[in-house]
PDB file of N, CA and C in Angstrom:
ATOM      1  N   UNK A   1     109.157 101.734 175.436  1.00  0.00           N
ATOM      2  CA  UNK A   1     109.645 100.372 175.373  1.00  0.00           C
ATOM      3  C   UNK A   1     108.703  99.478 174.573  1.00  0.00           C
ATOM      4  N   UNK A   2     108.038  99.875 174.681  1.00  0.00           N
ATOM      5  CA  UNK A   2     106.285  99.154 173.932  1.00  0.00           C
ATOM      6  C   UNK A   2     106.579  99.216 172.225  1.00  0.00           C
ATOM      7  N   UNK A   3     106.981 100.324 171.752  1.00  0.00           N
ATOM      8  CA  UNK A   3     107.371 100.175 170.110  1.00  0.00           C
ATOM      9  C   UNK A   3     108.954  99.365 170.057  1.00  0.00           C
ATOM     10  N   UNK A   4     109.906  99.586 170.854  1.00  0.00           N
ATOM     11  CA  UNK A   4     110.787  98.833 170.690  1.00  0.00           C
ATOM     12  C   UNK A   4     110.673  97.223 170.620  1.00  0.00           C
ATOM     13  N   UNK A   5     109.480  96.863 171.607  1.00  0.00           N
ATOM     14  CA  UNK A   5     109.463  95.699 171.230  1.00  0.00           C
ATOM     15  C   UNK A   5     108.575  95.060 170.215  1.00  0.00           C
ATOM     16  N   UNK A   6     107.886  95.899 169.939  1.00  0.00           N
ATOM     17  CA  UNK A   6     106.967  95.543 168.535  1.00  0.00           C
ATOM     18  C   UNK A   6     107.713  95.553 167.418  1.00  0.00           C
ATOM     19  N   UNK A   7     108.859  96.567 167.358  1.00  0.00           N
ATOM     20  CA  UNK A   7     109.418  96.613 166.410  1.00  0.00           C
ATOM     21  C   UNK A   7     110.411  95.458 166.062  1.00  0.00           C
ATOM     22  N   UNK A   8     111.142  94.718 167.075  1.00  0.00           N
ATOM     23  CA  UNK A   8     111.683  93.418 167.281  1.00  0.00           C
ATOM     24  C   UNK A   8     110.757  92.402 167.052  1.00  0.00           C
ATOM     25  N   UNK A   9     109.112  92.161 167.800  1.00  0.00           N
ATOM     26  CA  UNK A   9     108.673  91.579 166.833  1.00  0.00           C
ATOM     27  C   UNK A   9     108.352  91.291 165.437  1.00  0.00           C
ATOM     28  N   UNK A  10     108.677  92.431 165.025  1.00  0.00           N
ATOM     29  CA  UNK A  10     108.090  92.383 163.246  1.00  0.00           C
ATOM     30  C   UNK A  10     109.181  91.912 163.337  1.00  0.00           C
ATOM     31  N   UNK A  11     110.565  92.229 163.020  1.00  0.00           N
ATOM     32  CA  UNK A  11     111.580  91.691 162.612  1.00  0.00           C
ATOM     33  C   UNK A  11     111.868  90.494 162.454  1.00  0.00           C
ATOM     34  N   UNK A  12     111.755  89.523 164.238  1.00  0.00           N
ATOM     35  CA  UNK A  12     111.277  88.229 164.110  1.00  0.00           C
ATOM     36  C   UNK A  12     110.279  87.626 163.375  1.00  0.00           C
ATOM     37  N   UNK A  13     109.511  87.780 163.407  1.00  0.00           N
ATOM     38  CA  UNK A  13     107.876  87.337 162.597  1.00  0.00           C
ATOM     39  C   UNK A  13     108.129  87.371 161.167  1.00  0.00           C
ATOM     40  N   UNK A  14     108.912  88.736 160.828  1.00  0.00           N
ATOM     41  CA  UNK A  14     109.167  89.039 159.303  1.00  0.00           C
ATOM     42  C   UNK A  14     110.239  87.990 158.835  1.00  0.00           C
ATOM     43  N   UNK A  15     111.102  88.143 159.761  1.00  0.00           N
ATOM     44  CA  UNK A  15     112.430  86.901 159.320  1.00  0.00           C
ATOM     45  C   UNK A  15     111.554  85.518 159.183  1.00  0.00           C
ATOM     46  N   UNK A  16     110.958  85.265 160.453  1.00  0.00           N
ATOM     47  CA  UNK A  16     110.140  83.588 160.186  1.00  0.00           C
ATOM     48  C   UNK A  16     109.404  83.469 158.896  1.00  0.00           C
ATOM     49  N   UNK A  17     108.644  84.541 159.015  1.00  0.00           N
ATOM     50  CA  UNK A  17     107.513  84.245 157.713  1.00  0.00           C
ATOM     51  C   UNK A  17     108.450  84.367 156.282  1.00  0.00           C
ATOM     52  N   UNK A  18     109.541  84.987 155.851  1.00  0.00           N
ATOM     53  CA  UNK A  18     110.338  85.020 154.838  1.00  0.00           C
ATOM     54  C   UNK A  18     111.093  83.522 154.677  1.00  0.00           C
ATOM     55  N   UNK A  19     111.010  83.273 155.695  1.00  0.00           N
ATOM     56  CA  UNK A  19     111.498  81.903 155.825  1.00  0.00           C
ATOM     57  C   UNK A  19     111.074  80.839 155.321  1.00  0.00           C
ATOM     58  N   UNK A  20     109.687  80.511 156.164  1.00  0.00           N
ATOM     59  CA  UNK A  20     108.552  79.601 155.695  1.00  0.00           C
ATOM     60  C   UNK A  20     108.436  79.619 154.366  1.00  0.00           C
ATOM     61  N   UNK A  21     108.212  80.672 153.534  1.00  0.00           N
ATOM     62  CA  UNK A  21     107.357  81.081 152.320  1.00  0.00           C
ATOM     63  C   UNK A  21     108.472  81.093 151.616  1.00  0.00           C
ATOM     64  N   UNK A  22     108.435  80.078 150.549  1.00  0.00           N
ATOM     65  CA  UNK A  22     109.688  79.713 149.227  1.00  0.00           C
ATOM     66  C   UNK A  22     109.644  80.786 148.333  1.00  0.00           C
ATOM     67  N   UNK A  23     110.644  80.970 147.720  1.00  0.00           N
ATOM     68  CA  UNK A  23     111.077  81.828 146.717  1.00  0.00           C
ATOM     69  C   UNK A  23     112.085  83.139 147.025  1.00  0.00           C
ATOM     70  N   UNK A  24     112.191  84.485 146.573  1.00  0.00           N
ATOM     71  CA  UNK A  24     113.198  85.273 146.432  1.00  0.00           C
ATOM     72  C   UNK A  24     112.395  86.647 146.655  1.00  0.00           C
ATOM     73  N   UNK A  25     113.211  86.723 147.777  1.00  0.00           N
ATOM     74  CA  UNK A  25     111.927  88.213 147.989  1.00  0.00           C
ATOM     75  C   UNK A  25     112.950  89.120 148.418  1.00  0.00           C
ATOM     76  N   UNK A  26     113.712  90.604 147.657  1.00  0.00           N
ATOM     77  CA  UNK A  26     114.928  91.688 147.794  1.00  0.00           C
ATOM     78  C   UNK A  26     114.711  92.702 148.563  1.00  0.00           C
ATOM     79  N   UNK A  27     114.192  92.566 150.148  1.00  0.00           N
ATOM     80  CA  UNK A  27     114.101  93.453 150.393  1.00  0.00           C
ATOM     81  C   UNK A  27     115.132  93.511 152.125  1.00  0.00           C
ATOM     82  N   UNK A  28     115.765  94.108 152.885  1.00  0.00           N
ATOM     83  CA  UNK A  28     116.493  94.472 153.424  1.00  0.00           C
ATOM     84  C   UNK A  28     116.064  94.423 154.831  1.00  0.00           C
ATOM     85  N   UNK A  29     116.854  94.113 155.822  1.00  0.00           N
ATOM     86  CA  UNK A  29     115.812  93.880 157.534  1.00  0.00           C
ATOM     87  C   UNK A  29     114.977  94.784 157.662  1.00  0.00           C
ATOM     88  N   UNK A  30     115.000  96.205 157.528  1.00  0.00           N
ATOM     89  CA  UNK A  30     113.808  97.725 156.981  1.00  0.00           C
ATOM     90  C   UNK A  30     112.389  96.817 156.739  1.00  0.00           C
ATOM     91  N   UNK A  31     112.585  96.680 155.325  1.00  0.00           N
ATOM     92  CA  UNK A  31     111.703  95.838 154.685  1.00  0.00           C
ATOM     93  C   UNK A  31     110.889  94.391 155.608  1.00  0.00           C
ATOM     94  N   UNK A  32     112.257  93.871 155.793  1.00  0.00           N
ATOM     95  CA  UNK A  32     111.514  92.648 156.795  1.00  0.00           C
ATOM     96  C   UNK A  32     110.926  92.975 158.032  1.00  0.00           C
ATOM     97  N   UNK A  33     111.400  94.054 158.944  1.00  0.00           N
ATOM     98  CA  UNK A  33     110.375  94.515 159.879  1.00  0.00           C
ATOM     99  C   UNK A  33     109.481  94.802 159.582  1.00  0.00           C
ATOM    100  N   UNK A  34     108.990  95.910 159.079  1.00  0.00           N
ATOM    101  CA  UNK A  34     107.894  96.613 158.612  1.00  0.00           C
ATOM    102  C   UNK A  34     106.644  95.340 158.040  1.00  0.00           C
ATOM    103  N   UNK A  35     107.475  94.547 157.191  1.00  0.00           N
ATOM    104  CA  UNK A  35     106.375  92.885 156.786  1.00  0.00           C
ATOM    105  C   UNK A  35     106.286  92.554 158.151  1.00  0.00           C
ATOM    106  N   UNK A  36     107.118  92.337 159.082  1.00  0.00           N
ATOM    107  CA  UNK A  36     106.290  91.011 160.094  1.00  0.00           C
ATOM    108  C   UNK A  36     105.376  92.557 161.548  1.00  0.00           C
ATOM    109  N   UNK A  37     105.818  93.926 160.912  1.00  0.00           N
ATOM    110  CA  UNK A  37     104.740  94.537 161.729  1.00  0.00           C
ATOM    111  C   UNK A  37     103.426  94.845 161.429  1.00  0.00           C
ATOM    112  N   UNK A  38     103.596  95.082 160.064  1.00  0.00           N
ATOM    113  CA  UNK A  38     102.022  95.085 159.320  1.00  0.00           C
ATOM    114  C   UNK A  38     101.536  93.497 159.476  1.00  0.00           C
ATOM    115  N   UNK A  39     102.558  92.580 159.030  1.00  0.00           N
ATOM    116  CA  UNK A  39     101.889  91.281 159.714  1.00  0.00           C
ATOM    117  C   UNK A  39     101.371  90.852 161.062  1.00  0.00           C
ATOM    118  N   UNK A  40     101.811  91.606 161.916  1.00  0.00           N
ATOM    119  CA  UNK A  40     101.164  91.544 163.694  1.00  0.00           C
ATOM    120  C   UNK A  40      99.911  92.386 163.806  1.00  0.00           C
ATOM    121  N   UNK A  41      99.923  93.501 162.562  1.00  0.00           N
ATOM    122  CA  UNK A  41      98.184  94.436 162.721  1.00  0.00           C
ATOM    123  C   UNK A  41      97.278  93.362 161.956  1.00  0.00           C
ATOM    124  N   UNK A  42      98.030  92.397 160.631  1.00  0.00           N
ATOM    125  CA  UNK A  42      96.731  91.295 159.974  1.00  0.00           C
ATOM    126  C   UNK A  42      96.725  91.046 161.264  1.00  0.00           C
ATOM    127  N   UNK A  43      97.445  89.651 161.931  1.00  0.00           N
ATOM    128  CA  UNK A  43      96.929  88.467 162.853  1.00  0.00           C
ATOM    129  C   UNK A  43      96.343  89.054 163.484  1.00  0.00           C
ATOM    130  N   UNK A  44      96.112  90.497 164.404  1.00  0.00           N
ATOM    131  CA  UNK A  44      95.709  91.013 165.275  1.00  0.00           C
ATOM    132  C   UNK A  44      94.479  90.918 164.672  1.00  0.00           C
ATOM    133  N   UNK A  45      94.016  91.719 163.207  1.00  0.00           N
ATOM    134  CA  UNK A  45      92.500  91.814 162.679  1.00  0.00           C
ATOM    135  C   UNK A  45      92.096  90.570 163.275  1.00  0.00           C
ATOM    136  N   UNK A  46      93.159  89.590 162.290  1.00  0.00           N
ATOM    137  CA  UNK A  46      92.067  88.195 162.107  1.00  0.00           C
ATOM    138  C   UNK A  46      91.987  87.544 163.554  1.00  0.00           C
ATOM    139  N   UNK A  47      92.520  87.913 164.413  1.00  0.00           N
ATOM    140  CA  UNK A  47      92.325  86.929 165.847  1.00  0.00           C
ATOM    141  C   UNK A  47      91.243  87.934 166.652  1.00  0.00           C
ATOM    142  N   UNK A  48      90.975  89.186 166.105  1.00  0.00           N
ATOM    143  CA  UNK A  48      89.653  89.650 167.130  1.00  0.00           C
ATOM    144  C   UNK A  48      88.148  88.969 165.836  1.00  0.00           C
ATOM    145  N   UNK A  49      89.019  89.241 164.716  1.00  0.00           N
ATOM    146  CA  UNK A  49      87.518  88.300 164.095  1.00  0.00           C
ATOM    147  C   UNK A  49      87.021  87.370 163.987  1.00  0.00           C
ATOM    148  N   UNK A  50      87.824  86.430 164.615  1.00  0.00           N
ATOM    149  CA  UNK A  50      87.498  84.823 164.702  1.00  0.00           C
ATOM    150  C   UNK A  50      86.930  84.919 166.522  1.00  0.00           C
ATOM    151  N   UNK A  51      87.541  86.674 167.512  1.00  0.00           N
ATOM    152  CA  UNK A  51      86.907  86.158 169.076  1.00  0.00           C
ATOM    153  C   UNK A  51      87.795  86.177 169.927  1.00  0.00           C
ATOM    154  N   UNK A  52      88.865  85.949 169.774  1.00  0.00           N
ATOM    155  CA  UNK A  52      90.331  85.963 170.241  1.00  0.00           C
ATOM    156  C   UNK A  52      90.667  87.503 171.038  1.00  0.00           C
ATOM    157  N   UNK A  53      90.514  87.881 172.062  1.00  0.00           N
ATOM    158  CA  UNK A  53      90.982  89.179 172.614  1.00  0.00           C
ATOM    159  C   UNK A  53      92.262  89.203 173.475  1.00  0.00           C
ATOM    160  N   UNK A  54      93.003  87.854 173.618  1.00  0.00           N
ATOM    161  CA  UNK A  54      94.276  87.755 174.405  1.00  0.00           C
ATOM    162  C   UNK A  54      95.034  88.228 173.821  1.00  0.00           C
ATOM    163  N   UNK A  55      95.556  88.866 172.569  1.00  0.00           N
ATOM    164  CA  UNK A  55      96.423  89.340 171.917  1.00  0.00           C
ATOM    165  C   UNK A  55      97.119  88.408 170.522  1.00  0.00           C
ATOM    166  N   UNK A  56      97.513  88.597 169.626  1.00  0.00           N
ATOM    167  CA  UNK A  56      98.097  87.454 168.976  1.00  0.00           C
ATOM    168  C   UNK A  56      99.317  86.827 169.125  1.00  0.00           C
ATOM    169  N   UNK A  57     100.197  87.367 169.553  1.00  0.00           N
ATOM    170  CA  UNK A  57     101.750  87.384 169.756  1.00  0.00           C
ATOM    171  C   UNK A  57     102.847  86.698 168.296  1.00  0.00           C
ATOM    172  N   UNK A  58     103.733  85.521 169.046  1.00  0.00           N
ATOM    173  CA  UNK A  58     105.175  85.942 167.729  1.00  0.00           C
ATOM    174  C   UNK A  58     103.801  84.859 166.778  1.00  0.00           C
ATOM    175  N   UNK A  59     103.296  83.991 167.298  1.00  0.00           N
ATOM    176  CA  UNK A  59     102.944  82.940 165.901  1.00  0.00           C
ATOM    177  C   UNK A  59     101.731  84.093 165.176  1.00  0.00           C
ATOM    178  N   UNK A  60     100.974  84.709 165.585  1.00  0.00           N
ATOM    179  CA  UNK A  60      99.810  85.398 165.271  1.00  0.00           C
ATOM    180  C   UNK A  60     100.596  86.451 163.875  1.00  0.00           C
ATOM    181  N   UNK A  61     101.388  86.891 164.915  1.00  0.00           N
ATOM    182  CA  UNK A  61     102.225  87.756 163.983  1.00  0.00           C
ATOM    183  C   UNK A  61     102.583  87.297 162.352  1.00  0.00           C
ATOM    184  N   UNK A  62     103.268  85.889 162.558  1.00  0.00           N
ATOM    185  CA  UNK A  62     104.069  85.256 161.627  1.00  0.00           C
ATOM    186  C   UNK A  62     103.122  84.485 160.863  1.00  0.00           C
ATOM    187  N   UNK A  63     101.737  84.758 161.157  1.00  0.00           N
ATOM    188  CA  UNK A  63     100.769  84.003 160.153  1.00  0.00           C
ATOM    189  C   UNK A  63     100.125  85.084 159.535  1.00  0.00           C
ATOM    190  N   UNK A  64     100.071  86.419 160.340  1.00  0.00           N
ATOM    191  CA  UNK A  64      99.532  87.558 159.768  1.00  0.00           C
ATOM    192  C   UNK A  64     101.023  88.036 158.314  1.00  0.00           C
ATOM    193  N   UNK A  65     102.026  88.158 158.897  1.00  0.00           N
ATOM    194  CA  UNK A  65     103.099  88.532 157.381  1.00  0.00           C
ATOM    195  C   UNK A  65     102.976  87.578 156.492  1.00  0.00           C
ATOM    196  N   UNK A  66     103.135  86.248 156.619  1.00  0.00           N
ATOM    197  CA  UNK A  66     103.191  85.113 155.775  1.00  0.00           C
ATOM    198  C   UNK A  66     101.477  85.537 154.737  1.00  0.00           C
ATOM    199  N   UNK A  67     100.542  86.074 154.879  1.00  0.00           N
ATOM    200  CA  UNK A  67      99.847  86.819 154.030  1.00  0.00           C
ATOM    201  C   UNK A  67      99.920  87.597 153.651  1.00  0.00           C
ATOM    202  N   UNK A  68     100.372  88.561 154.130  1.00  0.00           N
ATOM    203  CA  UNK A  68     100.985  89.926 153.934  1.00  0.00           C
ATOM    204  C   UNK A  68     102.081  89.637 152.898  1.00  0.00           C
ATOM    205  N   UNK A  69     102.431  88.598 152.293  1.00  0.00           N
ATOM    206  CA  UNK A  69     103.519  88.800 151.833  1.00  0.00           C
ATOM    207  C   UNK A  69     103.419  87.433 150.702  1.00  0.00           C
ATOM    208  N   UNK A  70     102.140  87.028 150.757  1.00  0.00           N
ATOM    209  CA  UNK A  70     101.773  86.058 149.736  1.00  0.00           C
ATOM    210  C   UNK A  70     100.947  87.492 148.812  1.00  0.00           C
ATOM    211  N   UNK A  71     100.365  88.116 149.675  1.00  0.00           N
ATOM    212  CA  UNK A  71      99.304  89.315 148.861  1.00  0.00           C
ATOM    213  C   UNK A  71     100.288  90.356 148.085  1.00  0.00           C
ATOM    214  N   UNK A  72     101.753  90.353 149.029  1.00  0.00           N
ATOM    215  CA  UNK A  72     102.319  91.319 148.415  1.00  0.00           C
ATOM    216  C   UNK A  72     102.969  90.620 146.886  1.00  0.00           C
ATOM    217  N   UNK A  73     103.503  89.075 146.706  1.00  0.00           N
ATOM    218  CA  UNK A  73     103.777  88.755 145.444  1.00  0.00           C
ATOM    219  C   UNK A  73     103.078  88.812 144.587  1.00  0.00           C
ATOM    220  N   UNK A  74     101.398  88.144 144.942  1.00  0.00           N
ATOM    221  CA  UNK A  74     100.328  88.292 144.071  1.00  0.00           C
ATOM    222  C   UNK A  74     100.443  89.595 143.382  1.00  0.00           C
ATOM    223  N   UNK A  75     100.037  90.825 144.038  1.00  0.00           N
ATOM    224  CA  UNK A  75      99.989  92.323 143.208  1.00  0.00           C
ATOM    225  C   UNK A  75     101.416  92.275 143.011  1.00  0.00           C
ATOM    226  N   UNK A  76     102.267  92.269 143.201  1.00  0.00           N
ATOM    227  CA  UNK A  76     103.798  92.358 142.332  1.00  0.00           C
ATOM    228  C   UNK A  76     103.814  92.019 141.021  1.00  0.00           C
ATOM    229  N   UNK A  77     103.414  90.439 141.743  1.00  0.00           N
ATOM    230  CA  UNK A  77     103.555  89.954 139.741  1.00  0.00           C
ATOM    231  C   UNK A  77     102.381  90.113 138.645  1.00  0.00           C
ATOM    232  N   UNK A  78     101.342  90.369 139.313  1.00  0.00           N
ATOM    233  CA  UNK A  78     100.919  90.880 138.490  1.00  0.00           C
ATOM    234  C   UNK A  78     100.522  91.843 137.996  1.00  0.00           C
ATOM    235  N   UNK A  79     101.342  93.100 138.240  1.00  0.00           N
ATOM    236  CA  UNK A  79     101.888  94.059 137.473  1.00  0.00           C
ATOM    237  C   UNK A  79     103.203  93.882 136.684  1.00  0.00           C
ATOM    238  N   UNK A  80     103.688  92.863 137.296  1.00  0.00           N
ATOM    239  CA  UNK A  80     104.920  92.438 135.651  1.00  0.00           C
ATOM    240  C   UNK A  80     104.446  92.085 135.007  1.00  0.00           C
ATOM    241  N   UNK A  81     103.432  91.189 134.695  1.00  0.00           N
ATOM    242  CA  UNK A  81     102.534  90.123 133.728  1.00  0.00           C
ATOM    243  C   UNK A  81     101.596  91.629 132.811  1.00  0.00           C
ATOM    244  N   UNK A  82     101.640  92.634 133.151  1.00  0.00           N
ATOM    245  CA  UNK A  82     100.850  93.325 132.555  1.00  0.00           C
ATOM    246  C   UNK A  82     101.490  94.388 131.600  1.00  0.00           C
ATOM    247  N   UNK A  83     102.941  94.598 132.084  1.00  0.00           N
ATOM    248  CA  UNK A  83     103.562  95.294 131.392  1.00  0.00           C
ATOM    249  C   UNK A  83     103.968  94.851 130.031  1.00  0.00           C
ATOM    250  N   UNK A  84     104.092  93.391 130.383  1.00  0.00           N
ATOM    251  CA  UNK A  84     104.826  92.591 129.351  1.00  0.00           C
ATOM    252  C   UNK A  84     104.330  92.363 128.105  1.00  0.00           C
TER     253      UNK A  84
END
């Protein structure tokens, strides 16, 4: 039950943070889970490195993808900018 609900969190977290963050990003609820679950392992890093051991939960999550997914345009585009 423990991955089922992690996995609903990314989804949520992934949907919020796609949200927040302007522009056009093609990738499919797959895609958007997987962003707001790798986004719940960032917030998790960054909330034991700032001291934080209560866990991060949905906002921790949704601040961890919302990087996860500023880092992922950064290297995107600029591998288009290089081809070109």
């Amino acid at each position: 039950m423990a991955l089922i609900g992690f996995l609903i969190l990314g989804l949520i977290a992934g949907a919020i943070a796609r949200l927040l963050v302007p522009g056009r990003d093609p990738m499919g609820w797959l895609g958007t889970m997987v962003l707001g679950c790798v986004g719940a392992l960032v917030g998790g890093f960054l909330a034991r490195a700032i001291g934080d051991n209560d866990g991060v939960g949905l906002v921790g999550a949704v601040i961890g993808a919302i990087v996860v997914l500023l880092l992922w345009r950064a290297f995107s585009r600029s591998g288009d900018r290089a081809r070109v």
